[in-house]
Protein backbone atom coordinates (compact mmCIF):
# COMPACT_ATOMS: atom_id res chain seq x y z
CA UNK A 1 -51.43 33.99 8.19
CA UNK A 2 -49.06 31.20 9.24
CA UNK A 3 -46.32 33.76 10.13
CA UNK A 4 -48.45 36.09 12.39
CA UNK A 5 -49.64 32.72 14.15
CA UNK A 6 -45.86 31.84 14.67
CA UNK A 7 -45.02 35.24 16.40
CA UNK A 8 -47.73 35.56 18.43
CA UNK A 9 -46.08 33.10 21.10
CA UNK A 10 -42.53 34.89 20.64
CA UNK A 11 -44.35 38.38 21.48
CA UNK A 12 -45.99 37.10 24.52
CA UNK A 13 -42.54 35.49 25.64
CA UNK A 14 -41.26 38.70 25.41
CA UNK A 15 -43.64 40.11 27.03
CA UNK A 16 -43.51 37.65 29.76
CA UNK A 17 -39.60 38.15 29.80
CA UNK A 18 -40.15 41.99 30.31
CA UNK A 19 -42.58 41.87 32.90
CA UNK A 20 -40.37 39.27 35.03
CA UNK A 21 -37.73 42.13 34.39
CA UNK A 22 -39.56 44.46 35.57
CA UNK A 23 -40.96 42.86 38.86
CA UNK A 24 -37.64 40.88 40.13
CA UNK A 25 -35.07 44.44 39.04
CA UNK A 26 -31.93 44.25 37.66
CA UNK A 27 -29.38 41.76 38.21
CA UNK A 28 -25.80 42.76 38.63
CA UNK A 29 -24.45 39.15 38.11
CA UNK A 30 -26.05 35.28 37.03
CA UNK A 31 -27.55 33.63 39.51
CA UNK A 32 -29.06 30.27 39.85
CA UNK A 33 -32.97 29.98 38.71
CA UNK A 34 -34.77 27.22 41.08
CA UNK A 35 -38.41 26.31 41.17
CA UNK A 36 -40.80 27.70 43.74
CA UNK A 37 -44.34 25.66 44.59
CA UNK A 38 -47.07 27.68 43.77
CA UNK A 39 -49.35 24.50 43.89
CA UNK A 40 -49.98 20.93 43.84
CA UNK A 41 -47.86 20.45 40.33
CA UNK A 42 -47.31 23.39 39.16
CA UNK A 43 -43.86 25.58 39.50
CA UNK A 44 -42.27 28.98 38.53
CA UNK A 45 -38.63 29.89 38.55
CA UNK A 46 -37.52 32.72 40.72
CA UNK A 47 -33.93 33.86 41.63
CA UNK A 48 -31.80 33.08 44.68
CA UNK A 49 -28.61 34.05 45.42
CA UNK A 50 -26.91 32.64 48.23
CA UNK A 51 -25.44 35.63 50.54
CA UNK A 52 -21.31 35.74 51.35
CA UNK A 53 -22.51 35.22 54.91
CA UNK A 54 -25.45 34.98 56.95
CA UNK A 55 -26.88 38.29 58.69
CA UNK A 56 -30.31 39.94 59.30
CA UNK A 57 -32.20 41.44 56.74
CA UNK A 58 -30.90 44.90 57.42
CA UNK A 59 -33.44 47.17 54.69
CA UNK A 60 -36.38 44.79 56.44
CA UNK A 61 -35.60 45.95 59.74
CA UNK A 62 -35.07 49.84 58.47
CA UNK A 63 -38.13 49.93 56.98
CA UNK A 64 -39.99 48.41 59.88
CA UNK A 65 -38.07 51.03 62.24
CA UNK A 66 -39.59 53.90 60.25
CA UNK A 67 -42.78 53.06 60.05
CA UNK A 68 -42.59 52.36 63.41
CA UNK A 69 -41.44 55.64 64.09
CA UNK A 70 -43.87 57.23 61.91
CA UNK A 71 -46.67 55.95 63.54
CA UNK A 72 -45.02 56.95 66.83
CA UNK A 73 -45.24 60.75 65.66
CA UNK A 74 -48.52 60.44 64.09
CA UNK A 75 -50.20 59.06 67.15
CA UNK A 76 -48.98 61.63 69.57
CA UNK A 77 -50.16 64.07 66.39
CA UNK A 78 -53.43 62.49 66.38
CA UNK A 79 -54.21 62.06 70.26
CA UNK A 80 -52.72 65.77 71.49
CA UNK A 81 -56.28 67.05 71.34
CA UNK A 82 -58.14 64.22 73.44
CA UNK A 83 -56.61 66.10 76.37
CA UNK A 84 -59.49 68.21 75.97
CA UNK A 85 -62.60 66.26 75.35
CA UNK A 86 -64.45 64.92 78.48
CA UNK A 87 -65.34 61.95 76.91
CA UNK A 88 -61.69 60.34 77.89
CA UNK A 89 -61.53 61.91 81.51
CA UNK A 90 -58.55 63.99 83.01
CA UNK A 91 -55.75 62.46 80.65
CA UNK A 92 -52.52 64.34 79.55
CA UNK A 93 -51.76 65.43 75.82
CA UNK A 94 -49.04 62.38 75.80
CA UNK A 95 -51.40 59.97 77.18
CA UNK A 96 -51.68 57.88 74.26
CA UNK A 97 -48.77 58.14 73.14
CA UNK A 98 -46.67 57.22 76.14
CA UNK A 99 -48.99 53.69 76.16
CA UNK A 100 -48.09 53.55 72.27
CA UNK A 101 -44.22 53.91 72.91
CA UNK A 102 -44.36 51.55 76.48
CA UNK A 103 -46.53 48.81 73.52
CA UNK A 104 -43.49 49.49 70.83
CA UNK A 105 -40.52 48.72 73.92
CA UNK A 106 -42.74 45.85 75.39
CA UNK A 107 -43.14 44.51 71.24
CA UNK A 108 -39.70 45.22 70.61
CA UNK A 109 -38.35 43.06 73.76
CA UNK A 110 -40.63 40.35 72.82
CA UNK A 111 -39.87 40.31 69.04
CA UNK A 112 -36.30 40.05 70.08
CA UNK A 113 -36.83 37.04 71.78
CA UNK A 114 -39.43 35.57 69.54
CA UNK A 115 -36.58 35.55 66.88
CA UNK A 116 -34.54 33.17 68.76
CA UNK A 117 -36.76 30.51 69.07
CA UNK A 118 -36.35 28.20 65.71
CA UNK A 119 -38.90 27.91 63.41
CA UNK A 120 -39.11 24.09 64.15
CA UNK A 121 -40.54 25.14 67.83
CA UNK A 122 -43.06 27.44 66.22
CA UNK A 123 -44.29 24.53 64.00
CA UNK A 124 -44.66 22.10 66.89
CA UNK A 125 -46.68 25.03 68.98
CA UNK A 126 -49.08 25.58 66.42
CA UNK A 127 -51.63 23.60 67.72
CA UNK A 128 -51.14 24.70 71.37
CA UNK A 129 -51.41 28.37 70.37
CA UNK A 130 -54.29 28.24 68.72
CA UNK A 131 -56.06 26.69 71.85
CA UNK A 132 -54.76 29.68 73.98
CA UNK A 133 -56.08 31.84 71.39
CA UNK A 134 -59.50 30.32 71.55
CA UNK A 135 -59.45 30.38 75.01
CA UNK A 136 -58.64 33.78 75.27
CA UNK A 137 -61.74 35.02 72.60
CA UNK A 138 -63.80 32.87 75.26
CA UNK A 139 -62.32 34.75 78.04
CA UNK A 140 -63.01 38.33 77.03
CA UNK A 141 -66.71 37.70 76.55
CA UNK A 142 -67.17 37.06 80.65
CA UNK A 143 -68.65 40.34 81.53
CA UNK A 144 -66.22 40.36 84.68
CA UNK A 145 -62.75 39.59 82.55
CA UNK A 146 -63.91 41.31 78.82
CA UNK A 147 -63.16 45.31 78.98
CA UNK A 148 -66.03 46.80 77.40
CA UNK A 149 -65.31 50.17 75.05
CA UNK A 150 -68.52 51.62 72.59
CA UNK A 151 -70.05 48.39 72.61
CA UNK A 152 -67.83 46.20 71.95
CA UNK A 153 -65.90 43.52 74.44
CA UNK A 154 -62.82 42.92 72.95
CA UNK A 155 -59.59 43.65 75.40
CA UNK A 156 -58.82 41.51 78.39
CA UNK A 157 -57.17 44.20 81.01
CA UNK A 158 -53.32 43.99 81.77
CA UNK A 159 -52.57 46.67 83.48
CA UNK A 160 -50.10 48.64 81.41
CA UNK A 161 -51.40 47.98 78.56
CA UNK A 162 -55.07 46.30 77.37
CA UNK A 163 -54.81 42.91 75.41
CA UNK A 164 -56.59 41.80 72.38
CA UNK A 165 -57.06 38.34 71.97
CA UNK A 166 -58.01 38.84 67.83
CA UNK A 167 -55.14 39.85 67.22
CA UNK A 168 -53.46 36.42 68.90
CA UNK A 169 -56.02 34.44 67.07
CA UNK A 170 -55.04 35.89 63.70
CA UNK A 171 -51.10 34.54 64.42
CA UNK A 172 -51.91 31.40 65.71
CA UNK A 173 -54.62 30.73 62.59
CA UNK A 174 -51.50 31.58 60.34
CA UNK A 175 -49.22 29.10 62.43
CA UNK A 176 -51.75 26.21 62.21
CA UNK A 177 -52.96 26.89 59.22
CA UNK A 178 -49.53 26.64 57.36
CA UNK A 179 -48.21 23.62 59.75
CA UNK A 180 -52.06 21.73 58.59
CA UNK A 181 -51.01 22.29 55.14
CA UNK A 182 -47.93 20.55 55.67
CA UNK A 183 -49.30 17.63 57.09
CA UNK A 184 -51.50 17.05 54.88
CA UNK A 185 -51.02 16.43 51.39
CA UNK A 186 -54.27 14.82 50.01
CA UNK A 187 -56.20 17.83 48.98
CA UNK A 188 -56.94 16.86 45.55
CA UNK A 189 -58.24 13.87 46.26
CA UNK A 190 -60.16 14.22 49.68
CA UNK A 191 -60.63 17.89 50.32
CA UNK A 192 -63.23 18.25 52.28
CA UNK A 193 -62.03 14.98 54.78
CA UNK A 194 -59.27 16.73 54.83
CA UNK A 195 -60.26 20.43 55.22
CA UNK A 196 -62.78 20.19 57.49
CA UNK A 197 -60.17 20.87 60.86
CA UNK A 198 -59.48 23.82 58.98
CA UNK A 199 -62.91 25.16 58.14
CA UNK A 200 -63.57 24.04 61.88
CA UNK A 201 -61.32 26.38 63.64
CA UNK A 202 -62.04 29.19 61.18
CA UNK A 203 -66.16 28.60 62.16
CA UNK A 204 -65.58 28.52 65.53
CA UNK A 205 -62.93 31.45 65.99
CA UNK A 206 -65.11 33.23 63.27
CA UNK A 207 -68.05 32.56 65.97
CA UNK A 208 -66.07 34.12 68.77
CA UNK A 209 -65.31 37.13 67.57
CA UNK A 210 -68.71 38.22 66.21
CA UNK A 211 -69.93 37.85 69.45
CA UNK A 212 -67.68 40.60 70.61
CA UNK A 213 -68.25 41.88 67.81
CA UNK A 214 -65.48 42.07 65.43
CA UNK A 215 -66.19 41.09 62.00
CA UNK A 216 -63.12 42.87 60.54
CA UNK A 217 -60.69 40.93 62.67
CA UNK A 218 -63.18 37.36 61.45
CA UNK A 219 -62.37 38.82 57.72
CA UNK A 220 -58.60 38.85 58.09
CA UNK A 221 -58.87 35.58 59.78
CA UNK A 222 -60.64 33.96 57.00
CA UNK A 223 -58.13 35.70 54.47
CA UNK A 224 -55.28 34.23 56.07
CA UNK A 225 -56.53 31.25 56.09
CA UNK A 226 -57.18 30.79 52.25
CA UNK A 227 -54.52 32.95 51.44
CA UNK A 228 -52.06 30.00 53.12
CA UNK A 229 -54.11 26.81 51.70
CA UNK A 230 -53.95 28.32 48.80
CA UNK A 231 -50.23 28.53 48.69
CA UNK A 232 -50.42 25.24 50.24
CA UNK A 233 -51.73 23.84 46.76
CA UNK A 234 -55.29 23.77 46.84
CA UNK A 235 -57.46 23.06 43.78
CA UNK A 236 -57.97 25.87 41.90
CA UNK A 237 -61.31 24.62 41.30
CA UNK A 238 -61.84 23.58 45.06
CA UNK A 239 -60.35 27.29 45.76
CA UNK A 240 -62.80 29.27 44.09
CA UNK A 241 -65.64 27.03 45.19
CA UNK A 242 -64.54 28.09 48.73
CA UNK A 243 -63.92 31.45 48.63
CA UNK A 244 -67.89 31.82 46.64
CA UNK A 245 -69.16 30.46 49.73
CA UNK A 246 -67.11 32.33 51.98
CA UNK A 247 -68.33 35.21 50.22
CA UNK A 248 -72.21 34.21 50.48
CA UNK A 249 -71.67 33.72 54.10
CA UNK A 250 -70.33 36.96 54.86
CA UNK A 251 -72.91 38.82 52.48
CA UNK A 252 -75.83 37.29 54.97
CA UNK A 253 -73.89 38.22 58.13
CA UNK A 254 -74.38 42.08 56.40
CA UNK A 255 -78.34 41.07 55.46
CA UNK A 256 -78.84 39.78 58.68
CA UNK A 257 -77.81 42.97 60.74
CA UNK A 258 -79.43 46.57 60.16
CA UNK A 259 -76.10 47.68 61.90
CA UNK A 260 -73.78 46.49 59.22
CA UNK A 261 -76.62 47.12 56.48
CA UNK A 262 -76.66 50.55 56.96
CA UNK A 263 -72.94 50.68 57.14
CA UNK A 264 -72.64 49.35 53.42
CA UNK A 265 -75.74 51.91 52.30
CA UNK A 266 -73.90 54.78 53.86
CA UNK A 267 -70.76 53.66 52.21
CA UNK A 268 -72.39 53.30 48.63
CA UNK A 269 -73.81 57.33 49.20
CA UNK A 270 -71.84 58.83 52.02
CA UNK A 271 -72.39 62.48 51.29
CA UNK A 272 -76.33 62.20 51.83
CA UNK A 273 -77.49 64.17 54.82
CA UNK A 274 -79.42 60.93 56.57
CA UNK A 275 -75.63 58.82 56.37
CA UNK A 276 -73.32 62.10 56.49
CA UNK A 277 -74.38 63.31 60.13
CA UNK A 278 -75.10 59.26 61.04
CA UNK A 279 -73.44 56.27 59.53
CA UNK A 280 -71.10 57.92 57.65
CA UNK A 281 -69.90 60.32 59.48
CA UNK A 282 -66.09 59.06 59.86
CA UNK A 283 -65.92 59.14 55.81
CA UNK A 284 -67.09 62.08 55.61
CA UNK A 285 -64.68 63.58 58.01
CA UNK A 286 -61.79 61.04 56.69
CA UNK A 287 -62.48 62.16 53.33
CA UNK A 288 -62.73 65.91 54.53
CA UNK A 289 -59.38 65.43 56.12
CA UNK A 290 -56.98 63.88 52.89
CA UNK A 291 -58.96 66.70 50.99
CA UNK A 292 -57.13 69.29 52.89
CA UNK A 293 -54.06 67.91 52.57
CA UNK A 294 -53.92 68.15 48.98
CA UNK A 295 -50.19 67.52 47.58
CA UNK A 296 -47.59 68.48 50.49
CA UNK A 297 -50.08 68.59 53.22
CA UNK A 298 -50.97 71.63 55.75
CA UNK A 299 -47.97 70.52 58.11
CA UNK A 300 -47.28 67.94 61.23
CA UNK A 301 -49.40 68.77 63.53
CA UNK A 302 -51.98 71.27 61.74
CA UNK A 303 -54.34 68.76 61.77
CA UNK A 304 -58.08 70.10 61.92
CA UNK A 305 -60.03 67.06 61.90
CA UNK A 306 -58.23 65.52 64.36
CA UNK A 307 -59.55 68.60 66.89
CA UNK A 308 -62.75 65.95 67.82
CA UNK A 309 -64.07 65.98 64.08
CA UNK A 310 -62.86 62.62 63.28
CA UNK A 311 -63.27 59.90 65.58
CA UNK A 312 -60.62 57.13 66.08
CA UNK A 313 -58.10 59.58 64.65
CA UNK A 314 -54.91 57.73 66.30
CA UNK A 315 -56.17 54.73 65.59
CA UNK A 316 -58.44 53.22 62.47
CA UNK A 317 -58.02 56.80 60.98
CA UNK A 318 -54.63 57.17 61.68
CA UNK A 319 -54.09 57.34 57.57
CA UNK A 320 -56.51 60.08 57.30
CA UNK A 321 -54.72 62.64 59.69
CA UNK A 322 -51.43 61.56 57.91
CA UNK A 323 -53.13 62.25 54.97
CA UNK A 324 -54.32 65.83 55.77
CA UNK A 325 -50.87 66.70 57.38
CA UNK A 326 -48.51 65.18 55.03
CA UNK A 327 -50.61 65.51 51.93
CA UNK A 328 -50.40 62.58 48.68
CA UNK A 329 -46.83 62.56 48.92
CA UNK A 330 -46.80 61.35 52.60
CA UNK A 331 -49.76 58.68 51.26
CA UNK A 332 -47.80 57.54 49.03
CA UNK A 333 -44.70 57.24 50.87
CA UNK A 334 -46.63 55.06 53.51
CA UNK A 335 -48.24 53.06 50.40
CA UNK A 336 -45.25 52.40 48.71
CA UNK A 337 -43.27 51.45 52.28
CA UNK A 338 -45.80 48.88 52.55
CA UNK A 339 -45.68 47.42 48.98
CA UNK A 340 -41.61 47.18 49.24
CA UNK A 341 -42.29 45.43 52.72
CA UNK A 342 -45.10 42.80 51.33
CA UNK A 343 -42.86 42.10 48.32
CA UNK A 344 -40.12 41.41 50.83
CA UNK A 345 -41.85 39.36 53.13
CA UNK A 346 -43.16 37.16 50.37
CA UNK A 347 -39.69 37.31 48.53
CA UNK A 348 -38.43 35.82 51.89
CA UNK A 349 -41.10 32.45 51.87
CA UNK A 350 -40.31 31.93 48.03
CA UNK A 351 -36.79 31.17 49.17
CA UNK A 352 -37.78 29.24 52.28
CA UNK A 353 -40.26 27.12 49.89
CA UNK A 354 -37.29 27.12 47.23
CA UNK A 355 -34.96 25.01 50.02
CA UNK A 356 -37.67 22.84 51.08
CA UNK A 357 -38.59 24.46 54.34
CA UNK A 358 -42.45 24.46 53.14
CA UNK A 359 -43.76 25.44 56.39
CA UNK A 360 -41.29 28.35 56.83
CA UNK A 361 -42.32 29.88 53.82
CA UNK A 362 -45.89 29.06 54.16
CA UNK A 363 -45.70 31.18 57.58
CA UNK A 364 -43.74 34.17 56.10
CA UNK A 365 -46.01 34.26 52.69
CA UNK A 366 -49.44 34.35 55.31
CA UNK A 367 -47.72 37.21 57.33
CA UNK A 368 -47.37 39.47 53.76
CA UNK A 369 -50.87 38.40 53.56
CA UNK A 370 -52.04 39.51 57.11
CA UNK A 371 -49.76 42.36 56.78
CA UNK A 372 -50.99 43.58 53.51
CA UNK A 373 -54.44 42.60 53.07
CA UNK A 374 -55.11 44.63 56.70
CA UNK A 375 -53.30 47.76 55.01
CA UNK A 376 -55.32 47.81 52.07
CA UNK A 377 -58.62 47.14 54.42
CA UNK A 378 -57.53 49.91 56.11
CA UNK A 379 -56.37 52.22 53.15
CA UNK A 380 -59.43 51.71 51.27
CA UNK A 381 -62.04 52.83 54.27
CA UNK A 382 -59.73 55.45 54.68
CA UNK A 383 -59.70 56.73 51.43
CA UNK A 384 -63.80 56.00 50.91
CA UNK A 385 -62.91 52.70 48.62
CA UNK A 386 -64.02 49.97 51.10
CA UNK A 387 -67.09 50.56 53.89
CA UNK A 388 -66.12 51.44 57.28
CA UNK A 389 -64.48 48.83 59.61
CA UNK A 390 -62.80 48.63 62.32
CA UNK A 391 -59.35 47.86 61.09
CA UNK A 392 -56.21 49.78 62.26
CA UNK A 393 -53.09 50.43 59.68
CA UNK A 394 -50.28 47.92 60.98
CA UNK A 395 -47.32 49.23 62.67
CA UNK A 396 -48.59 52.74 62.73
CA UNK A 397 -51.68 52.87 64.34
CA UNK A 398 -52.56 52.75 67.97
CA UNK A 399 -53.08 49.28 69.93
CA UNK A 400 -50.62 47.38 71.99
CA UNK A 401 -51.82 44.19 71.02
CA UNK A 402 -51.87 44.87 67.37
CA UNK A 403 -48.20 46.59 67.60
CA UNK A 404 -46.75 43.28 69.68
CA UNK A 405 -48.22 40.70 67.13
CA UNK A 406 -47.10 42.67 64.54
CA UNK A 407 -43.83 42.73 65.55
CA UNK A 408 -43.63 39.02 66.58
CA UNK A 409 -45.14 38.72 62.99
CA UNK A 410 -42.19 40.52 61.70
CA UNK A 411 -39.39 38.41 63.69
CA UNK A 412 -40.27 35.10 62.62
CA UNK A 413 -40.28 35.92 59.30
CA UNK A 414 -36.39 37.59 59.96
CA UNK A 415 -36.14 34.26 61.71
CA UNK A 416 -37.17 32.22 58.61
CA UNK A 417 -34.74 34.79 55.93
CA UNK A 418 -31.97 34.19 58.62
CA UNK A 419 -32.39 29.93 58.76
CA UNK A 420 -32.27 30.56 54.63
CA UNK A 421 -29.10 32.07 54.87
CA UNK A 422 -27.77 29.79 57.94
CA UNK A 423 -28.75 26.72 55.05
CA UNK A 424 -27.01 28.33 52.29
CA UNK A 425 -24.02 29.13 54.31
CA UNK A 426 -23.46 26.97 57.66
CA UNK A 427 -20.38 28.79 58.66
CA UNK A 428 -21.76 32.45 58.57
CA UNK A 429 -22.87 34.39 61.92
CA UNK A 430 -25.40 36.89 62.75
């Protein structure tokens, strides 16, 4: 009896052994181990070797570029047909995807620039952001500034391309979230005095964009948000406190409205006639659609559902149309590009949070979040796990604003891996 009590610690230290293995690969040579803050007091070790010189994350940027690229050819697969359907107007077959590709150049050009600016500027700006952003959800609710599209008022109008202020506010939440938690370090102590400014600007941006309405953009607000405090070393008591009532509110903002009630319903039985020609009709046709694509898929561009069957097929469906065309092998190629990219990304802030640059790492661990959590919102609707909303698949889908954040996104966090590198070696160069 005393012997098997003895090697019940040893087997779960291998155990524990093999599964770090497993998830951090094999390592051709020692490296250092150095703790990473996962809380207030509590640490892990994690690996970081210091590179021979300092460069850009060139399997980042790769992967980026072909998703990118993806989505480029999926769109223009997935908007050919629009040409034809009177509900857009006299458009050309490329219409969508020549505003996709001038969004990817304009995101591009910016992202380029945004990865210049030091992540010291983007801590101070925080606060100033996130009052443009606020004042930009207030802005696209004035029925002469807001561009109205089926129902909703979400885009302020630019010309060549249509802006969405969500997708701002979910950046500069992530900014001021992360340089809040740095500020402050009396959580334990006095959490709510101290996290009422944050529950403040997640009410009141929360507020905004239900009235456009947009409760899937208020969802990956709020998820940011905790996802970074709770990095920041929140309770873990105070944590799940918070995210119960989070929870309760956004159950009663689905009780309240018969809209997003009979969403969920339709959801829970989608094949029923009543939902299947109503609420439901998108997973129906989403569903229809990664049916026919079986293993290897019918072929790029033999798409049937995207001939007017499914609606928002360049956009929130994007997946589904990939799906039918490319089959489960082209799923999970996109599935498992996005898992390496998250586990990048958050590999990226454990070594910013490993030298001491808290805030960097706080900012690159909430973009995995935003990043990630938004794909699997998105995957699951798609593949009938999650009840329809209005979420797009980042990087691939169509939206300007969504592709531009993203991408800015995606440069500060090669910003924050290239000041890790510029710390660990002062003379290298880009």
């Amino acid at each position: 009896m005393a012997t098997s009590k003895k090697a019940a610690p040893a087997l779960l230290e291998r155990w524990r052994k093999a599964w770090r293995s497993w998830w951090q690969g094999p390592q051709e040579r020692p490296v250092d181990v150095l703790p990473v803050r996962l809380g207030t007091d509590q640490y892990r070790s994690t690996q970081a070797v210091p590179p021979t010189e300092v460069g850009l994350d060139q399997a980042l940027i790769w992967v980026v570029v072909g998703l990118l690229v993806w989505g480029l050819v999926m769109v223009y697969s997935a908007s050919i047909a629009m040409a034809d359907n009177p509900r857009f107007g006299a458009i050309a077959p490329y219409h969508f995807v020549l505003r996709h590709g001038i969004a990817l150049v304009i995101g591009a050009v910016v992202a380029t620039v945004a990865f210049y600016v030091p992540m010291s500027w983007w801590e101070k700006a925080a606060p100033s952001l996130l009052m443009l952003s606020l004042i930009l959800l207030v802005l696209v609710l004035l029925p002469f500034v807001g561009l109205k599209i089926n129902g909703s008022r979400r885009w302020l109008p630019l010309g060549v391309m249509n802006f969405q202020p969500s997708e701002l506010a979910k950046f500069a939440v992530l900014l001021y979230t992360a340089d809040y938690m740095v500020r402050r370090s009396d959580l334990k102590e006095r959490f709510f005095r101290t996290m009422w400014p944050i529950m403040a600007v997640v009410i009141a941006t929360g507020a905004l964009l239900m009235l456009e309405p947009d409760m899937g953009a208020f969802i990956v607000v709020v998820t940011i948000a905790m996802g970074v405090v709770w990095l920041g070393g929140i309770n873990a008591g105070m944590f799940i406190g918070l995210s119960g009532m989070v929870l309760g509110a956004f159950a009663l903002l689905i009780a309240i409205s018969p809209y997003r009630r009979g969403r969920f319903f339709a959801y829970l039985n989608p094949w029923d006639m009543e939902h299947a020609l109503n609420k439901s009709y998108q997973l129906t046709h989403a569903l229809i659609a990664i049916g026919r694509g079986e293993f290897w898929g019918v072929g790029l561009g033999r798409s049937v559902e995207k001939l007017h069957w499914l609606p928002e097929a360049h956009t929130d469906f994007l997946l589904s149309v990939l799906g039918e065309e490319f089959g489960f092998v082209g799923m999970v190629l996109v599935i498992g590009a996005f898992y390496w990219l998250i586990r990048r990304i958050t590999s990226i802030g454990r070594e910013a949070i490993v030298l001491d640059r808290v805030f960097s790492g706080l900012v690159a661990q909430g973009v995995a979040i935003w990043l990630g959590f938004q794909a699997l919102i998105n995957m699951g609707v798609n593949l009938g796990l999650l009840p329809t909303k209005g979420l797009t698949l980042p990087l691939l889908s169509f939206g300007g604003s969504a592709v531009l954040l993203n991408l800015i996104a995606i440069a500060v966090v090669l910003r924050v891996d290239y000041e890790n590198k510029l710390l660990q070696n002062p003379r290298g160069r880009v």
